[in-house]
N, C-alpha and C. Protein backbone atom coordinates (compact mmCIF):
# COMPACT_ATOMS: atom_id res chain seq x y z
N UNK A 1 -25.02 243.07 135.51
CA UNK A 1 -25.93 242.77 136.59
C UNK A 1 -25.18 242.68 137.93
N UNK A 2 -24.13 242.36 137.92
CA UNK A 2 -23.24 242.17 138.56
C UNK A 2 -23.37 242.99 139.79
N UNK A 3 -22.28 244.11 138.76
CA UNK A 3 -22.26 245.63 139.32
C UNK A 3 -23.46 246.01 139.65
N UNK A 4 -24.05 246.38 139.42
CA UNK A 4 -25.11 246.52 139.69
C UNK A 4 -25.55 246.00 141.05
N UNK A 5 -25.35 244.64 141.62
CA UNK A 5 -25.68 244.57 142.66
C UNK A 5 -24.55 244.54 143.91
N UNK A 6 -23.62 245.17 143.27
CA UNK A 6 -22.23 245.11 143.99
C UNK A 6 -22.62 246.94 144.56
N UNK A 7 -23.03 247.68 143.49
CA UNK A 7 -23.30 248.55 144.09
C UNK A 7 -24.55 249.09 144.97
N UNK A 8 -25.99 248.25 144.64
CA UNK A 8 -26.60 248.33 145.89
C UNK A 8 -26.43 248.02 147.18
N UNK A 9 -25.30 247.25 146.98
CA UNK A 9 -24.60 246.51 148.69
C UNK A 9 -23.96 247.83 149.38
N UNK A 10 -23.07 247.89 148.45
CA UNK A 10 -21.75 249.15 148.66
C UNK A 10 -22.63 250.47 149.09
N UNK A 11 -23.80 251.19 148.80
CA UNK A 11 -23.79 252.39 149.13
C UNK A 11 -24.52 252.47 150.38
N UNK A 12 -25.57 251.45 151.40
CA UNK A 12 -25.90 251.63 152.41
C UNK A 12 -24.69 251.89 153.16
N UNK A 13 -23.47 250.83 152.60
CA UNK A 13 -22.45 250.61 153.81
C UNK A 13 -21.94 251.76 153.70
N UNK A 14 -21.89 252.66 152.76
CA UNK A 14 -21.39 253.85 152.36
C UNK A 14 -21.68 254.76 153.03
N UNK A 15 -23.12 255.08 153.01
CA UNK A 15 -23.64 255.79 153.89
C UNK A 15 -23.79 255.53 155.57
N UNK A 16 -23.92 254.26 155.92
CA UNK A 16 -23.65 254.36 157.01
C UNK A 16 -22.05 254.90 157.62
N UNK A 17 -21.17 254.59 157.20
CA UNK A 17 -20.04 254.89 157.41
C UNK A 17 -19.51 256.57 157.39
N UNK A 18 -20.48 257.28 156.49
CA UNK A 18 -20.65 258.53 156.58
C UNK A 18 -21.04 258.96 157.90
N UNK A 19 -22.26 258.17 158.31
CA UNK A 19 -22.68 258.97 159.22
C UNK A 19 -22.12 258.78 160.78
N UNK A 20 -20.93 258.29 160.49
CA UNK A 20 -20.62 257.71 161.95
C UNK A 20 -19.03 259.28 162.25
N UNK A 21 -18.97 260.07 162.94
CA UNK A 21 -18.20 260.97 163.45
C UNK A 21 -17.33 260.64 164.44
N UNK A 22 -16.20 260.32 164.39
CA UNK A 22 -15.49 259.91 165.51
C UNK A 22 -14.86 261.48 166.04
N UNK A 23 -14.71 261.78 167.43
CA UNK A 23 -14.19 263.53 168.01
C UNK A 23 -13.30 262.90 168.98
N UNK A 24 -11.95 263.45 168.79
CA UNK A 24 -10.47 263.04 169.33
C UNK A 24 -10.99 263.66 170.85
N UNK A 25 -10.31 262.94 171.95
CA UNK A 25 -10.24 264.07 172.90
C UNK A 25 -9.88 264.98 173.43
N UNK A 26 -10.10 266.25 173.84
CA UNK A 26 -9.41 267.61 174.04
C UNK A 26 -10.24 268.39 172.65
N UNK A 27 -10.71 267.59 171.90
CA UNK A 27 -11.93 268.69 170.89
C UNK A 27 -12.74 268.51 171.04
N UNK A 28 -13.50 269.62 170.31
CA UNK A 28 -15.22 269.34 170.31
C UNK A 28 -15.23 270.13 168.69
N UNK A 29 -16.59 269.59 167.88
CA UNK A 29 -17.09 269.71 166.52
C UNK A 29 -17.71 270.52 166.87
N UNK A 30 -18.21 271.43 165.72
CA UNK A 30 -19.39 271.88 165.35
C UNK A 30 -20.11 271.63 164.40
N UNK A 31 -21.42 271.03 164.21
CA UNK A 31 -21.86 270.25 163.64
C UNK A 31 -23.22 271.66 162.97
N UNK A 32 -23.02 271.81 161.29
CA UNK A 32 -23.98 272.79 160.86
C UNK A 32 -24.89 271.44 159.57
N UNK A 33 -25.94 271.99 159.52
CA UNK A 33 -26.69 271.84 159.09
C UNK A 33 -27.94 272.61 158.22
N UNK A 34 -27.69 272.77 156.88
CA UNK A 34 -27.91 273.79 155.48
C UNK A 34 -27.24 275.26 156.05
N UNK A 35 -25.71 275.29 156.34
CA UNK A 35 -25.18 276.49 156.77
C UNK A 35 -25.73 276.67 158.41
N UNK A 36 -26.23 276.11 159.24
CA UNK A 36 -26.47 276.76 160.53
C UNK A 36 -26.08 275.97 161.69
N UNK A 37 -25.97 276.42 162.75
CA UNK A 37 -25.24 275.57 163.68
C UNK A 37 -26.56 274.75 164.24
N UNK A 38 -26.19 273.17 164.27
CA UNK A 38 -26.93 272.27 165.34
C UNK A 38 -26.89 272.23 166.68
N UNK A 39 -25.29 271.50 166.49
CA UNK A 39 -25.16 271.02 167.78
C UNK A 39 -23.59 271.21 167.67
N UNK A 40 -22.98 270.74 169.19
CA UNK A 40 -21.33 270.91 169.47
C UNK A 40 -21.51 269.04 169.68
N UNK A 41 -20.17 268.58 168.99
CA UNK A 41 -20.09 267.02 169.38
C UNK A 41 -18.95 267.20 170.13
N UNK A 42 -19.30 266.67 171.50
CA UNK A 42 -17.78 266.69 172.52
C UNK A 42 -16.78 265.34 172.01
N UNK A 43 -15.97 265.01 172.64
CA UNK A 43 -15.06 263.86 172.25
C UNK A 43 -16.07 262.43 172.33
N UNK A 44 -15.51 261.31 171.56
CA UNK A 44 -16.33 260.33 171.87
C UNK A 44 -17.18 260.13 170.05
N UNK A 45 -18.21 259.40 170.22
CA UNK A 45 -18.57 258.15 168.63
C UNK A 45 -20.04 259.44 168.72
N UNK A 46 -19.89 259.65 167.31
CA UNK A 46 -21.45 260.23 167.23
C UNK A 46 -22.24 259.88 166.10
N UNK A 47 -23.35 259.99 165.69
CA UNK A 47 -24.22 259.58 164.44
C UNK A 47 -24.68 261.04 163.72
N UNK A 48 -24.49 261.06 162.61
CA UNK A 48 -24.97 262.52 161.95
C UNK A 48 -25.34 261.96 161.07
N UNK A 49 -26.45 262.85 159.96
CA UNK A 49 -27.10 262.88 159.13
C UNK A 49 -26.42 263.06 157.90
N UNK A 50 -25.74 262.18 157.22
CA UNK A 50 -25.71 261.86 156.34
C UNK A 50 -25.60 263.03 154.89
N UNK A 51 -24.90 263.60 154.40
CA UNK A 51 -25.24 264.29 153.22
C UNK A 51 -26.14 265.67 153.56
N UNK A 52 -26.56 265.87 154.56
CA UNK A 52 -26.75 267.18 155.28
C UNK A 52 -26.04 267.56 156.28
N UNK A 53 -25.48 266.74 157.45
CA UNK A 53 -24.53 267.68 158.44
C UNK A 53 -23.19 267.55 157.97
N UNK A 54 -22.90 268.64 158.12
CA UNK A 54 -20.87 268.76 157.99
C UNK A 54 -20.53 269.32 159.22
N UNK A 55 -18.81 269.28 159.69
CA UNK A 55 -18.55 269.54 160.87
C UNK A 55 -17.94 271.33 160.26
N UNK A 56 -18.37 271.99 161.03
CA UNK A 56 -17.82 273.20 160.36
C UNK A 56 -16.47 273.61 160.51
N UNK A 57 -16.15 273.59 162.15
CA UNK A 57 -14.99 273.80 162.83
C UNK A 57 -14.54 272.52 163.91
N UNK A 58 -13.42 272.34 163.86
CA UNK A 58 -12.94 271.38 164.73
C UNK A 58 -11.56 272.14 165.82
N UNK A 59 -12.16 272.51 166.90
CA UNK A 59 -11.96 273.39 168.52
C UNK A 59 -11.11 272.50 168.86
N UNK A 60 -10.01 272.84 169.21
CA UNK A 60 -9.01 272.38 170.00
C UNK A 60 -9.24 273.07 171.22
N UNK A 61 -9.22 272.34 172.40
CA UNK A 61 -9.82 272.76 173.71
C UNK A 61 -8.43 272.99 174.28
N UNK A 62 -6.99 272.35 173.98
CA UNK A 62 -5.79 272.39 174.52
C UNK A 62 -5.32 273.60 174.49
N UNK A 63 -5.22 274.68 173.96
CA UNK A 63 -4.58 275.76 173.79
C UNK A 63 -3.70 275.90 172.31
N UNK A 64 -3.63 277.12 172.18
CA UNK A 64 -2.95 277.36 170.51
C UNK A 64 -2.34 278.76 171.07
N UNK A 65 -1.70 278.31 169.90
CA UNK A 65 -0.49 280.27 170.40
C UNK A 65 -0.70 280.75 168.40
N UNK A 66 -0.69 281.87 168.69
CA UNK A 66 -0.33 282.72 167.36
C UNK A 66 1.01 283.90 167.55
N UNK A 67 1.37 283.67 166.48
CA UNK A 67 3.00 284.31 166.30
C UNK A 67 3.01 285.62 165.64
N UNK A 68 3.69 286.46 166.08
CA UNK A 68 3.34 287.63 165.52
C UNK A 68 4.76 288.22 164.96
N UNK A 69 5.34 287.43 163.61
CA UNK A 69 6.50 287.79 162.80
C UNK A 69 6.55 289.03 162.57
N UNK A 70 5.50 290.05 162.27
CA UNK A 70 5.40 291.10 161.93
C UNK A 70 5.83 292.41 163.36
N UNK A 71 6.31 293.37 163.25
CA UNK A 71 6.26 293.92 164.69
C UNK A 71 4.37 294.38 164.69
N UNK A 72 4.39 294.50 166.04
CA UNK A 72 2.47 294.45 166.74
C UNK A 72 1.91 295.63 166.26
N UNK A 73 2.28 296.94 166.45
CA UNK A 73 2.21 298.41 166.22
C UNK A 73 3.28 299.15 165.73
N UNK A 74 2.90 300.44 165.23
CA UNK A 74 3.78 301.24 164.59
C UNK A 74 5.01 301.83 165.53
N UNK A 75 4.54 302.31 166.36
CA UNK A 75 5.55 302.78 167.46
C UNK A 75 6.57 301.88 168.31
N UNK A 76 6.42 300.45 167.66
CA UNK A 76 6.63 299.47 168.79
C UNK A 76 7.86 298.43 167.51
N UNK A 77 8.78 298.23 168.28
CA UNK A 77 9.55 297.15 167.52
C UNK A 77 9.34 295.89 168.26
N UNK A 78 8.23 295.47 168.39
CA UNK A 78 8.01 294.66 169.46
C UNK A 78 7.26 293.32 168.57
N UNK A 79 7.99 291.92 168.72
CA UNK A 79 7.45 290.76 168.12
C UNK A 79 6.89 290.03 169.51
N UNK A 80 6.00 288.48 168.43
CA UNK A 80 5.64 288.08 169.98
C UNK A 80 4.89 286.43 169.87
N UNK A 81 4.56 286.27 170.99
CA UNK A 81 3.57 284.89 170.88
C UNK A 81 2.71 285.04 171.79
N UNK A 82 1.22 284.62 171.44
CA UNK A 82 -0.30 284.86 172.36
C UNK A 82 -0.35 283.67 172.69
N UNK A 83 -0.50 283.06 173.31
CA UNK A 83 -0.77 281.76 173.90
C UNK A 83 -2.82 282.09 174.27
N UNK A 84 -3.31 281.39 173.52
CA UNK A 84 -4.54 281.47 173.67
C UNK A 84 -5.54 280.00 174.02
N UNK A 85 -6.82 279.60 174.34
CA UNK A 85 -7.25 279.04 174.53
C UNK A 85 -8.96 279.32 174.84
N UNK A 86 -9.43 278.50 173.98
CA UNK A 86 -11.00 277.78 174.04
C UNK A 86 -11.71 277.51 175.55
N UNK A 87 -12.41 278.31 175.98
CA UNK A 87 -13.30 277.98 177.30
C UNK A 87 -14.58 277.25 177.10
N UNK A 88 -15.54 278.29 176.20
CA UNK A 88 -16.82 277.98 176.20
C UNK A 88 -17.00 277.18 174.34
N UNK A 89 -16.81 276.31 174.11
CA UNK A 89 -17.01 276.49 172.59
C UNK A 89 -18.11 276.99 171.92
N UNK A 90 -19.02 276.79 172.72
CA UNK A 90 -20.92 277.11 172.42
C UNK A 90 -20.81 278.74 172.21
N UNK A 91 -19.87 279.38 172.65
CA UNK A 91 -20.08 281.22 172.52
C UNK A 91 -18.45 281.09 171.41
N UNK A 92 -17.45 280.65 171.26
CA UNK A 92 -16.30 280.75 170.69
C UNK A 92 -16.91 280.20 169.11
N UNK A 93 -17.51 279.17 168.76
CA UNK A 93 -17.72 278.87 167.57
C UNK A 93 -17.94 279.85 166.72
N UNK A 94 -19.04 280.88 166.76
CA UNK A 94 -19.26 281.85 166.06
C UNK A 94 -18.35 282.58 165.61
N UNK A 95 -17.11 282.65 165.92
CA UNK A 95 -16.46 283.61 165.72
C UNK A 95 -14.99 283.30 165.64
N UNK A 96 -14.84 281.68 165.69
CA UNK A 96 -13.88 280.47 165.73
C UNK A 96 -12.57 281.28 164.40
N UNK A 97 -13.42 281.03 163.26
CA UNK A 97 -12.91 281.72 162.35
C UNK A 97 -11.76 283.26 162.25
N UNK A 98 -12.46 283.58 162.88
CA UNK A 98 -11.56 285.39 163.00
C UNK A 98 -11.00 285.62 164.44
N UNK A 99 -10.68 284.37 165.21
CA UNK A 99 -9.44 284.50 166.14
C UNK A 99 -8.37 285.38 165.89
N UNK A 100 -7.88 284.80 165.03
CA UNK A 100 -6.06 285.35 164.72
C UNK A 100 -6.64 287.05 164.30
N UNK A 101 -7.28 287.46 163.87
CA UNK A 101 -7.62 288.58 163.39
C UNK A 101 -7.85 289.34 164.71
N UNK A 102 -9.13 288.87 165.57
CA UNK A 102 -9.23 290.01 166.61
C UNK A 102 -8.06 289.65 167.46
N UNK A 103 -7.23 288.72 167.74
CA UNK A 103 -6.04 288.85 168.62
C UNK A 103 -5.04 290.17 168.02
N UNK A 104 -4.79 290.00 166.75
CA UNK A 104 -4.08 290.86 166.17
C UNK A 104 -4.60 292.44 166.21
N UNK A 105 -5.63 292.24 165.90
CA UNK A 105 -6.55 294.02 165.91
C UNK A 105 -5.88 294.27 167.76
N UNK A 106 -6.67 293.65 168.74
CA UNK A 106 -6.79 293.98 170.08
C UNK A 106 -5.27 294.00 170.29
N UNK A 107 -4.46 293.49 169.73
CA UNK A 107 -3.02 293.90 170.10
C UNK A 107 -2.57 294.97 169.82
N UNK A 108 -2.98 295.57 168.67
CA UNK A 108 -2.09 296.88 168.27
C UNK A 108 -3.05 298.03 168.71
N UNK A 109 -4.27 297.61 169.07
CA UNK A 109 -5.01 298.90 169.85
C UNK A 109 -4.30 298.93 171.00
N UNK A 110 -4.28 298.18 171.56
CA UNK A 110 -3.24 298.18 173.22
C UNK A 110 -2.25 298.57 173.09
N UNK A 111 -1.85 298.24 171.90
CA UNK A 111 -0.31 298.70 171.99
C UNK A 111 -0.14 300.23 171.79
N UNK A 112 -1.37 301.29 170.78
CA UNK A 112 -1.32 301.98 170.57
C UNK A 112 -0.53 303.10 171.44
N UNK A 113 -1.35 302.90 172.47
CA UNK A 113 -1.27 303.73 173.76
C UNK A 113 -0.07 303.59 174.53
N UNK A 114 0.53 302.67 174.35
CA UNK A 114 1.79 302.57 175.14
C UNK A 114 2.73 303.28 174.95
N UNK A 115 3.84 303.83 175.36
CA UNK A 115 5.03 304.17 175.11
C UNK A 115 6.00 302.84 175.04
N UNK A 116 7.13 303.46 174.08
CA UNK A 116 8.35 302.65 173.87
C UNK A 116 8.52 302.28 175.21
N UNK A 117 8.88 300.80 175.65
CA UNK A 117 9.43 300.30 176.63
C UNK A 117 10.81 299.41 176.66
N UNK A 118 11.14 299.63 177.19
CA UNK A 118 12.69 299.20 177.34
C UNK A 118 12.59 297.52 177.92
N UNK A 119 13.66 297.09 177.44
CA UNK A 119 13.88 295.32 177.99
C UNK A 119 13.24 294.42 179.17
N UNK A 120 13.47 295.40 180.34
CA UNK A 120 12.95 295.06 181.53
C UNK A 120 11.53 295.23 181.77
N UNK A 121 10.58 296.35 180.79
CA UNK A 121 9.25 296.66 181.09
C UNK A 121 8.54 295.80 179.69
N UNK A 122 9.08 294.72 179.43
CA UNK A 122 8.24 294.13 177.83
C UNK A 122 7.56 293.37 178.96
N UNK A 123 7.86 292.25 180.60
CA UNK A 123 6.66 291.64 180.90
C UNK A 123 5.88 292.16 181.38
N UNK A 124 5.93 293.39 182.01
CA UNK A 124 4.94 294.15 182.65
C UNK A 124 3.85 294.69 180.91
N UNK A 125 4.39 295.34 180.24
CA UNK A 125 3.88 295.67 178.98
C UNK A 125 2.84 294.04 178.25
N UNK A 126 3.57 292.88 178.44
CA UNK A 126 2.73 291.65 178.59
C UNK A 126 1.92 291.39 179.29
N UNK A 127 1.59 292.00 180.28
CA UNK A 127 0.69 291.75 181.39
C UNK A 127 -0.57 292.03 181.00
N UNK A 128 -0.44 293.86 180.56
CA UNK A 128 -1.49 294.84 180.09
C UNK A 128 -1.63 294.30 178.93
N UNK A 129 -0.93 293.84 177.81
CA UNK A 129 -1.52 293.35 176.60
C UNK A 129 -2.02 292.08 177.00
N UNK A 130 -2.00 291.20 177.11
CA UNK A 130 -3.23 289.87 177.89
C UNK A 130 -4.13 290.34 178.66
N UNK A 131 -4.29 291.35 179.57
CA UNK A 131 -5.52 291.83 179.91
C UNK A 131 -6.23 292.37 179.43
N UNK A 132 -5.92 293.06 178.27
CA UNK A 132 -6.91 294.47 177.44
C UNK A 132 -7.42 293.14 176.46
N UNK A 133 -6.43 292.22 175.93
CA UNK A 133 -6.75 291.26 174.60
C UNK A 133 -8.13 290.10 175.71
N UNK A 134 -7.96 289.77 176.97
CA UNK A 134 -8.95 289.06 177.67
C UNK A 134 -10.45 289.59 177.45
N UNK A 135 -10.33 291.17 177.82
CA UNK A 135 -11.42 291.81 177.90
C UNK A 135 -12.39 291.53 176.66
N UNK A 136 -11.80 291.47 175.53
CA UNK A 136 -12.24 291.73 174.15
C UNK A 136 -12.67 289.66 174.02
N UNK A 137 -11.69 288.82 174.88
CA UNK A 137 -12.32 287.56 174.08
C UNK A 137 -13.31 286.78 175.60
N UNK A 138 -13.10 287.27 176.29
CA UNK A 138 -13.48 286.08 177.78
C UNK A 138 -15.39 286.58 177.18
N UNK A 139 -15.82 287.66 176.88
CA UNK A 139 -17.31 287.23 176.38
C UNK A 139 -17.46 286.61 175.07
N UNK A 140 -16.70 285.85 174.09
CA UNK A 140 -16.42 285.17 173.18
C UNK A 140 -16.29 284.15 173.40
N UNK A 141 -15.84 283.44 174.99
CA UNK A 141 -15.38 282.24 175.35
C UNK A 141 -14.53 281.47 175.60
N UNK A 142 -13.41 282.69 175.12
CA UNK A 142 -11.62 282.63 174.82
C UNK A 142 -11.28 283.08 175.86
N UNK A 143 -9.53 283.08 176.16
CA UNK A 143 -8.95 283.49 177.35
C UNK A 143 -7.64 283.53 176.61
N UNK A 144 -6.95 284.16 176.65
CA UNK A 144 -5.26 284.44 176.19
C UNK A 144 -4.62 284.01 178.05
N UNK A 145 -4.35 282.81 177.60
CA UNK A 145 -3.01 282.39 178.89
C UNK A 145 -1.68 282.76 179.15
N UNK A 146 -1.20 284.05 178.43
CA UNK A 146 0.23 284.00 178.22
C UNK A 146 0.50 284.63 177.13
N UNK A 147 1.08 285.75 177.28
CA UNK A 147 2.01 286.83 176.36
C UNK A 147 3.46 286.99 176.30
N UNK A 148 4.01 286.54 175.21
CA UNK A 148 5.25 286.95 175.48
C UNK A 148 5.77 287.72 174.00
N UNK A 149 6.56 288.67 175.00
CA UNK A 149 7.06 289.97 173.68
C UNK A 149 8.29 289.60 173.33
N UNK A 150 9.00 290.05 172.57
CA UNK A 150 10.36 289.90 171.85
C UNK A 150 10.75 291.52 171.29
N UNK A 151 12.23 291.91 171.75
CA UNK A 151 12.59 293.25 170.43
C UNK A 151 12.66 292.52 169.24
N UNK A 152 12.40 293.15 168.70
CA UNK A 152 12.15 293.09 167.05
C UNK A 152 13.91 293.13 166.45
């Protein structure tokens, strides 16, 4: 009997405690509900529903870099780091997931076209690869801040 009433105590508190979302600052949540997006929770205390909302993605608004161990393109002995970053999260969520992928695709299309460049032309060659890779994310919500190449 006990238990029993040890556990009708225990699961309101349970559930309330579920539903309470704490969001660090410099992120924002995405909050889905049966698979679909609700709402974005900016930083700060929020209340969610319990056993139906989950946070899907958690957006770092600070910036992230991806590393590119592999050389970028075939023609190119060229390694590197994207320095990227989150603008809009409301248009970036959708597609939060397959970052590292279209950075990587939009790099080696750019790169396609290039010719071999020598030591002195890798920041100019950085310039054009952050601008062609912008084009492809600034209607996504993204912005690449910073390219830097390496010889391989």
């Amino acid at each position: 009997m006990m238990i029993l009433l040890t556990l009708l105590l225990l699961l309101p508190v349970a559930l309330i405690a579920s539903a309470i979302r704490r969001v660090p600052d410099g992120q924002v949540h995405s909050l889905y509900r049966h698979g679909k997006p609700v709402r974005l929770l900016q930083a700060g205390t929020h209340l969610v529903l319990p056993l139906l909302d989950r946070v899907a993605h958690k957006i770092n608004l600070a910036g992230q870099t991806l590393r590119f161990e592999e050389p970028l393109a075939d023609a190119h002995d060229l390694r590197g780091t994207v320095y990227w970053q989150v603008l809009e999260p409301e248009r970036a969520d959708a597609v939060f997931e397959q970052v590292d992928q279209l950075i990587r695709r939009g790099a080696q299309e750019a790169l396609r076209g290039e010719a071999e460049v020598e030591r002195a032309d890798r920041r100019d060659l950085g310039a054009r690869l952050k601008q062609s890779l912008n084009q492809a994310l600034r209607e996504r919500g993204m912005m690449v801040t910073r390219v830097e190449l390496d010889a391989a």
